[in-house]
Protein backbone atom coordinates (compact mmCIF):
# COMPACT_ATOMS: atom_id res chain seq x y z
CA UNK A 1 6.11 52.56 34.26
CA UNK A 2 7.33 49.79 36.44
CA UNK A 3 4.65 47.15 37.23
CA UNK A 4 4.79 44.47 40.23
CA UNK A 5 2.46 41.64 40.49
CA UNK A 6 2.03 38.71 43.12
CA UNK A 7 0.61 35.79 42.28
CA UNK A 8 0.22 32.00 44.26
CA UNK A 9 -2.21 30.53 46.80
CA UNK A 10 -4.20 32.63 49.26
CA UNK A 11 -4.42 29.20 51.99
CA UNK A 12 -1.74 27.50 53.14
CA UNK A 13 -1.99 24.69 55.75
CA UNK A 14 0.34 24.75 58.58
CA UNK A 15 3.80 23.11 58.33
CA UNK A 16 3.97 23.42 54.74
CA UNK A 17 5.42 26.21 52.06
CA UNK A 18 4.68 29.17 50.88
CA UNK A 19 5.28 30.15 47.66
CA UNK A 20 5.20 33.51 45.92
CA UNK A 21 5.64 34.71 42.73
CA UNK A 22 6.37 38.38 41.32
CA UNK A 23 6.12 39.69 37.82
CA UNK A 24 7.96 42.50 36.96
CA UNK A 25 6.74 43.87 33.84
CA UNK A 26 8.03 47.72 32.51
CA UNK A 27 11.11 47.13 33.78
CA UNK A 28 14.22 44.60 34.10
CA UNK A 29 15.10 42.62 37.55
CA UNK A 30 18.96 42.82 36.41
CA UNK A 31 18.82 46.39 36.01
CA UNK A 32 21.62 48.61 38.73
CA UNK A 33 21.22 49.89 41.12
CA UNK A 34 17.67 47.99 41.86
CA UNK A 35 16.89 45.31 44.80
CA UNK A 36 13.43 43.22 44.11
CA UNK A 37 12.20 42.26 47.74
CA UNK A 38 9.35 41.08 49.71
CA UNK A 39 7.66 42.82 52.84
CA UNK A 40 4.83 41.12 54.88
CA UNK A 41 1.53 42.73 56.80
CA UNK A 42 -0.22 40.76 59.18
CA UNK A 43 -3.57 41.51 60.62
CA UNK A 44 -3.57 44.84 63.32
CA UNK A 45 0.41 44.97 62.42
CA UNK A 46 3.10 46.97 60.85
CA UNK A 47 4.91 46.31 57.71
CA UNK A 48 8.11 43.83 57.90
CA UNK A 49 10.92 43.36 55.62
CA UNK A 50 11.42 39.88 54.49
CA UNK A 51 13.92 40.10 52.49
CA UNK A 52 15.59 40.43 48.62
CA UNK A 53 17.02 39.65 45.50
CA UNK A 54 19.81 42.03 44.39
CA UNK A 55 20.60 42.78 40.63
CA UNK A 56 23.58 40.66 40.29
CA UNK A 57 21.41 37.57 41.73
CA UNK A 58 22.59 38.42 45.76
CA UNK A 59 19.80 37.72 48.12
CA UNK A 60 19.56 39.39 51.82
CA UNK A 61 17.59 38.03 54.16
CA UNK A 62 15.51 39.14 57.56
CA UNK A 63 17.56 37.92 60.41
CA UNK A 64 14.15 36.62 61.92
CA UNK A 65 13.66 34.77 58.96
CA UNK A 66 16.20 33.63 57.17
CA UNK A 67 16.33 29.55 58.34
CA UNK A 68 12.96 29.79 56.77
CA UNK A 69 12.96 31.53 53.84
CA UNK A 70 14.72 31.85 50.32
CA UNK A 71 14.23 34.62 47.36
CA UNK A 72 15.11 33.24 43.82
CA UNK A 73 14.58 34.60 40.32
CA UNK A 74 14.24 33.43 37.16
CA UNK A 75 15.64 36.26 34.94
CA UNK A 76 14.36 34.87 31.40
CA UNK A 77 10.58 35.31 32.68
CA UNK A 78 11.23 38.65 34.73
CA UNK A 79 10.42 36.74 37.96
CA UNK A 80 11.09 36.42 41.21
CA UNK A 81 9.89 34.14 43.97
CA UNK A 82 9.42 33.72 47.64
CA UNK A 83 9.16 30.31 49.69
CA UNK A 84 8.45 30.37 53.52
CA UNK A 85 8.98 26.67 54.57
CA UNK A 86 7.37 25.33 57.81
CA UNK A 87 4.75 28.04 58.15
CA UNK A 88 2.16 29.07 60.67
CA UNK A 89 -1.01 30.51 61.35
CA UNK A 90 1.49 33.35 62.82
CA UNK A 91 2.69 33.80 59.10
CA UNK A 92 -0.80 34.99 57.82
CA UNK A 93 -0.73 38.50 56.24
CA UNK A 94 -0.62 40.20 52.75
CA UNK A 95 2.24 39.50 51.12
CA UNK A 96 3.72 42.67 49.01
CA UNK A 97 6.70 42.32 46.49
CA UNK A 98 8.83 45.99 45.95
CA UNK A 99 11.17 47.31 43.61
CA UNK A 100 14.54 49.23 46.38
CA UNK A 101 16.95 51.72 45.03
CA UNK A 102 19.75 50.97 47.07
CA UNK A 103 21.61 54.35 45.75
CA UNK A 104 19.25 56.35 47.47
CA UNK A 105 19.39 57.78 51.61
CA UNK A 106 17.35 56.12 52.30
CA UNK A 107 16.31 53.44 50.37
CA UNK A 108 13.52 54.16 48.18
CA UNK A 109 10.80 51.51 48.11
CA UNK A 110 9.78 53.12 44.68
CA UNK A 111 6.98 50.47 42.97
CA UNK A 112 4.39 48.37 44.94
CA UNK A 113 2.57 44.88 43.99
CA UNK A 114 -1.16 45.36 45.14
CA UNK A 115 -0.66 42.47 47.51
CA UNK A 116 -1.89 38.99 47.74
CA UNK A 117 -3.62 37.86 51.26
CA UNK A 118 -2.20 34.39 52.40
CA UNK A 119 -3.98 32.69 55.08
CA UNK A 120 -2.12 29.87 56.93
CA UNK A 121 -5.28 27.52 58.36
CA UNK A 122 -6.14 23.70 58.76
């Protein structure tokens, strides 16, 4: 089965990056029909769609927070990465990567990460 793991700091000061990385293991990140994305949770909120890395390389981003943000991958390690540049305390939450299948109505968020708790603080 397909496994998803995140792994970077948990503390982050303010006005810096985050970084993220996801390990895909079971499974390949160039596979079709198959989007690798991240989705946020902060405290006493709902989830929200960051954004993702498509098959062919393609990346799709949150209109919210795309001057901030940029999904890469690194196919020969089955990787892909987040970076959230100029952060906030407003950006704490638990940071989830997902596999999408794009071919299905809708689109199937199919595979979790656990999640990885990021706090932005002085």
């Amino acid at each position: 089965q397909v496994q998803l793991q995140e792994s970077g700091p948990g503390l982050v000061k303010p006005s810096q990056t985050l970084s993220l990385t996801c390990t895909v293991s079971c499974g390949s990140i160039t596979t079709s029909y198959y989007y690798w994305s991240w989705i946020r949770q902060p405290p006493g909120k709902g989830l929200e769609r960051m954004g993702a890395i498509a098959y062919d390389g393609s990346t799709y981003y949150s209109p919210s927070l795309k001057s901030h943000t940029s999904i890469s991958r690194d196919t020969s390690k089955n990787q892909f990465s987040l970076q959230l540049s100029s952060v906030t305390p407003e950006d704490t939450a638990v940071y989830y990567c997902a596999r999408v299948m794009i071919r299905s109505d809708p689109a199937e968020y199919d595979y979790w990460g656990q999640g990885t708790q990021v706090t932005v603080s002085s």
